[in-house]
Protein backbone atom coordinates (compact mmCIF):
# COMPACT_ATOMS: atom_id res chain seq x y z
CA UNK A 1 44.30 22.82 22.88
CA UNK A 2 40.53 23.87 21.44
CA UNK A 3 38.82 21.13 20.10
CA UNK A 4 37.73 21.68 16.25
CA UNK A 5 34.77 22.66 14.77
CA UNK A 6 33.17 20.11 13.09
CA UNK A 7 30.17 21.22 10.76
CA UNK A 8 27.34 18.65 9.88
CA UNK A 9 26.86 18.20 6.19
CA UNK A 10 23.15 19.40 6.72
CA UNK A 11 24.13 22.24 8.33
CA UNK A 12 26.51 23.08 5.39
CA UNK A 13 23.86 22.55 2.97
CA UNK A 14 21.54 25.16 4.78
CA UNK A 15 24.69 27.66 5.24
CA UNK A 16 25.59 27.12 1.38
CA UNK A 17 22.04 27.79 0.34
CA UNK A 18 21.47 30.82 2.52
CA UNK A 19 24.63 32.24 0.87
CA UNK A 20 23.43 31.35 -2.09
CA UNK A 21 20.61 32.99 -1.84
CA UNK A 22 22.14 35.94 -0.78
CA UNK A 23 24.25 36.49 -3.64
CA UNK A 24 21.03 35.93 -6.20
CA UNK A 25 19.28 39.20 -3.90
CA UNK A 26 22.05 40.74 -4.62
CA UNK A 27 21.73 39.87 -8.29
CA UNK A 28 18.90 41.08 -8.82
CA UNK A 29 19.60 44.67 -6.73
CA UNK A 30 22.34 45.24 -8.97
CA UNK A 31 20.74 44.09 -12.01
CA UNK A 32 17.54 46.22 -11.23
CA UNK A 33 20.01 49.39 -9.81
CA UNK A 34 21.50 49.19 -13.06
CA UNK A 35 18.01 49.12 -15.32
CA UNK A 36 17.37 52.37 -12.80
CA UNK A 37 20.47 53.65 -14.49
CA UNK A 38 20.12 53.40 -17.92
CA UNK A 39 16.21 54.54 -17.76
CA UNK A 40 17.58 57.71 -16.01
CA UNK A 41 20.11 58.04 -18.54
CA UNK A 42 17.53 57.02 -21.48
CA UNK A 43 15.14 60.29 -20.13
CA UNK A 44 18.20 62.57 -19.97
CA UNK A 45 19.46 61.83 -23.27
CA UNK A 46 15.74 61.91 -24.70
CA UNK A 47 15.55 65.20 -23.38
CA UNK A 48 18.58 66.46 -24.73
CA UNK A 49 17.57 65.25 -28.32
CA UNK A 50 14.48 67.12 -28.18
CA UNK A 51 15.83 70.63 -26.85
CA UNK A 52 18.57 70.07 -29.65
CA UNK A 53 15.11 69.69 -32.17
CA UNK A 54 13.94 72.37 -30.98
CA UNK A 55 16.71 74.45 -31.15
CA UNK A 56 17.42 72.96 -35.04
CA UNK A 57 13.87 74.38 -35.87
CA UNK A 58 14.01 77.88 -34.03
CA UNK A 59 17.33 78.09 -36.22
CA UNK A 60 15.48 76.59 -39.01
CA UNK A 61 12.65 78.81 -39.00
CA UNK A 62 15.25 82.03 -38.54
CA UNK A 63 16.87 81.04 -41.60
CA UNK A 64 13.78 80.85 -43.44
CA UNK A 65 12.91 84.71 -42.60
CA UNK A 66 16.26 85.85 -42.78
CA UNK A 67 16.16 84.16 -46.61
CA UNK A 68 12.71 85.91 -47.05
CA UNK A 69 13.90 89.38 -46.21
CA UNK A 70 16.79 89.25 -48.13
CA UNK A 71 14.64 88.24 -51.43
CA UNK A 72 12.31 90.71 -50.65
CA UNK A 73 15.40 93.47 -49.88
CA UNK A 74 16.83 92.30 -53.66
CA UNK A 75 13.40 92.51 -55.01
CA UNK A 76 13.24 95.66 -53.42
CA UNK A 77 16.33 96.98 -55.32
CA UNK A 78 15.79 95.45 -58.61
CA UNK A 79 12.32 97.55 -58.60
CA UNK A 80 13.84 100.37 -57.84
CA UNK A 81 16.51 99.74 -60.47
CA UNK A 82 13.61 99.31 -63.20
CA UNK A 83 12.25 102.37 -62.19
CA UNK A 84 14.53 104.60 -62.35
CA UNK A 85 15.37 103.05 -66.36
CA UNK A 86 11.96 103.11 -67.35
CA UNK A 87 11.61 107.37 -65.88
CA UNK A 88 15.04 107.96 -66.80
């Protein structure tokens, strides 16, 4: 038969606190992996809002000649339209 293994209480102090400082390392690795994440995440997102801006006012500014020429195409016609009343 083995004898047991008996463990001073000092020596489970020391092996409690090692442990425990192990798991607060750990912790913090996590913790800090995790603000690593959501900063990554944070830039990627930020990026994607501003290519979505910038797409919003390339579109924007399309519109805004697309609505010019089309005035200027009805303006077009209603000149024409005068002038041929006023010769005619």
């Amino acid at each position: 038969m083995t004898k047991p293994i008996v463990v001073t209480p000092e020596e489970f102090e020391r092996q409690l606190f090692q442990l425990q400082e192990k798991f607060s390392l750990l912790e913090r690795r996590m913790s800090l992996k995790a603000d690593e994440i959501v900063f990554s995440m944070t830039v990627a997102h930020r990026k994607e809002v501003d290519e979505l801006k910038e797409e919003v006012l390339n579109l924007q500014g399309e519109l805004r000649h697309m609505k010019k020429e089309k005035r200027q195409a009805y303006m077009g016609r209603i000149a024409q339209q005068a002038k041929k009343r006023s010769v005619g």
